[in-house]
Structure formats: C-alpha cells, structure tokens
Protein backbone atom coordinates (compact mmCIF):
# COMPACT_ATOMS: atom_id res chain seq x y z
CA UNK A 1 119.78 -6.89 53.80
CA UNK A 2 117.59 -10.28 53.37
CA UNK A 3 115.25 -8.97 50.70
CA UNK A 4 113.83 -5.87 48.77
CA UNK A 5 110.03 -5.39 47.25
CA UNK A 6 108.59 -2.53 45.44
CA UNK A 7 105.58 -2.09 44.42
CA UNK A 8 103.12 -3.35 47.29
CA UNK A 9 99.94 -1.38 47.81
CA UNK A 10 98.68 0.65 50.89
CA UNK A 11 95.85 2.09 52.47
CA UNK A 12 97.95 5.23 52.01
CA UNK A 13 99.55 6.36 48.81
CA UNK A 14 103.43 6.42 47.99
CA UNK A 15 102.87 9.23 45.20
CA UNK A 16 101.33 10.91 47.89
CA UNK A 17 104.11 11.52 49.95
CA UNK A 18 106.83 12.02 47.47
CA UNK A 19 104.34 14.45 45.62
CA UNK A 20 105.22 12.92 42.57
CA UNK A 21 102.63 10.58 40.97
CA UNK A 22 105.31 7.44 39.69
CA UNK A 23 106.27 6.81 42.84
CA UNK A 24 105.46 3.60 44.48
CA UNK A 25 106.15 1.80 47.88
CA UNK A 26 109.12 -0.65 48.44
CA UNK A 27 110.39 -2.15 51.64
CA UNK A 28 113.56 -3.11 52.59
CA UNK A 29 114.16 -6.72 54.75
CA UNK A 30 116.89 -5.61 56.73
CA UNK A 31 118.49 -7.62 59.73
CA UNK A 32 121.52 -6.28 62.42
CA UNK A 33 123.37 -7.80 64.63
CA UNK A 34 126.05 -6.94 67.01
CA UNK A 35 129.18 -8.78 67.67
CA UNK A 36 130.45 -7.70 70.59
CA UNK A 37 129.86 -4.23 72.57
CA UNK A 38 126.60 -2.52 72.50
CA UNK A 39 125.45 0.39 70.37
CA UNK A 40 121.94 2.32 69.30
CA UNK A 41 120.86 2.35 65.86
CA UNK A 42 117.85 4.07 64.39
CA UNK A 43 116.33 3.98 61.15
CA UNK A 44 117.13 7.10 59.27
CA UNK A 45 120.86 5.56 58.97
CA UNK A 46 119.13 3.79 55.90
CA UNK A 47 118.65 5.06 52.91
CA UNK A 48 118.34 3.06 49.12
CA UNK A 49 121.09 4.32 46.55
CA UNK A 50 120.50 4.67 42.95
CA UNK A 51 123.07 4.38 39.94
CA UNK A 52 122.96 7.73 39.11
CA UNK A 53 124.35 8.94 42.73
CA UNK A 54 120.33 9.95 44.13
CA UNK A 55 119.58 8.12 47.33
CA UNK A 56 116.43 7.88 48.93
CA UNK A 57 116.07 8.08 52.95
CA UNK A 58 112.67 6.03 54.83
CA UNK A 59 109.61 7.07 54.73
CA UNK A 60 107.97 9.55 57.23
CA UNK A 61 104.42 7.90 56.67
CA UNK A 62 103.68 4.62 58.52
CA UNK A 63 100.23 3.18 57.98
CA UNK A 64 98.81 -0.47 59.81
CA UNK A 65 98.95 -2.34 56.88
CA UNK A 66 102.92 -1.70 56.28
CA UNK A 67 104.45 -4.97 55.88
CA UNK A 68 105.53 -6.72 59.40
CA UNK A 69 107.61 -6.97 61.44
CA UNK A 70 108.74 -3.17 60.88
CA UNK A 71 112.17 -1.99 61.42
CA UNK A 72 112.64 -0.57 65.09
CA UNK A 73 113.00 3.32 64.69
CA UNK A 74 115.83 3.04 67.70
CA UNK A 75 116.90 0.08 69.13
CA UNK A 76 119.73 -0.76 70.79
CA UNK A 77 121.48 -3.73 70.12
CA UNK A 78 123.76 -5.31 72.60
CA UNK A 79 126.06 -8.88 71.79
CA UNK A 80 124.75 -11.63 69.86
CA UNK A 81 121.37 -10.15 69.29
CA UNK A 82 120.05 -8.78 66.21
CA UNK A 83 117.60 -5.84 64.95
CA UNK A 84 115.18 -7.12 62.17
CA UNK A 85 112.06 -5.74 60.25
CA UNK A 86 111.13 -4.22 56.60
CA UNK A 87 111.93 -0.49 56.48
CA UNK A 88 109.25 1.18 53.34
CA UNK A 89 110.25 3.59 51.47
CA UNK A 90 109.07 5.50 48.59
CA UNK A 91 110.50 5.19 45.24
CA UNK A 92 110.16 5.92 41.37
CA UNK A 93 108.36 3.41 39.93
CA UNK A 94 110.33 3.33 36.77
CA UNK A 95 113.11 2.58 38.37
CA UNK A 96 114.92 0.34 40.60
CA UNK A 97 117.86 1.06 43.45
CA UNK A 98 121.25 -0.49 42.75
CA UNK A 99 121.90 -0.76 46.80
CA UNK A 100 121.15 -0.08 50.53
CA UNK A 101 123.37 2.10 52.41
CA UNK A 102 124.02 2.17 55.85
CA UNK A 103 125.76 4.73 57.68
CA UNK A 104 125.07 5.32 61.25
CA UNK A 105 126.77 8.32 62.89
CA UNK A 106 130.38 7.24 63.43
CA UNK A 107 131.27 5.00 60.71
CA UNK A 108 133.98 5.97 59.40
CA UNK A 109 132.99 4.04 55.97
CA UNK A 110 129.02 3.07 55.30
CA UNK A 111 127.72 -0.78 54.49
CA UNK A 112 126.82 -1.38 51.35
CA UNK A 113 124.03 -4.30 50.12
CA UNK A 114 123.30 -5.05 46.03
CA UNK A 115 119.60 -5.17 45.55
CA UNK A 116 119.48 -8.31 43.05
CA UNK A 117 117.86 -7.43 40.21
CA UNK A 118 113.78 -7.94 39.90
C-alpha cells in the first residue's frame, strides 16, 4: 500500500451505496508486484480492516471521476512487473481503518498494510 484518502467527493454518493448516510469515499494506493512466476489477481482480494474486527470489501460503484489510475479488476502479473492503481471504497466517516488486507485465493496467510494515521 503507497497511500490511503478518505473523504474525496464524487459525482456519485458513498452514503448512497452503503445506505447509510456517514459514509464517505476513501481510496486505497495500492501497488503489486511479482517476483518470480506468474499469477492473476483481482480486486475483491482487498478489503480495509477496522480495530474492532469489521472489514470493508471495494466498492461495486465506479463513476469517471474516481481517482486515477484505478486498480485493475483482474490482471495478471507475470516477473518483475507490477499492478498499480487506487481501489475506492466506502467507509464510515467517523471512523478510520487500522489496515489493508490482502488475501487472494490460496494464501495460506493474508498481507497486512498499517494505514498511518490522518
């Protein structure tokens, strides 16, 4: 993870799609890269945990004015190259998530980023 926002505006609205009216949208700077081998990775093995266990998985909504370059939704990613974009999600407001999780199908243990603190 390079970097985490929350709280940029949208033609569309965060509260919206959560149905809750605190919520806001965040994105998520996240960058990949392989080592050796080749594998596909899509964006629902994101999601933003919170300290009191909830996690939060992408959004469904994509609008034009999302911030750029987006996340792929699947890309592969073959040796010494690298998947990078922001990934928006929606999130309370009020509060803020403690990490990102990442756990494609068969990792035996997910990656874990801090969000620094705002």
């Amino acid at each position: 993870m390079l970097d985490y926002k929350q709280g940029f505006t949208s033609v569309g609205n965060a509260s919206q799609e959560s149905g809750d009216p605190d919520y806001v949208w965040a994105y998520a700077d996240l960058k990949l890269c392989a080592e050796k081998g080749s594998y596909t990775d899509s964006s629902f093995s994101w999601t933003l945990y919170y300290s009191d266990g909830s996690r939060i998985n992408r959004s469904g909504t994509t609008y034009g004015d999302f911030p750029k370059p987006e996340y792929p939704t699947d890309v592969t990613v073959t040796a010494g190259k690298c998947a990078r974009g922001k990934l928006v999600f929606s999130v309370p407001g009020g509060g803020r998530p403690q990490s990102v999780l990442y756990e494609p199908e068969g990792l035996d243990q997910p990656r874990e980023w801090t969000i620094p603190k705002a």
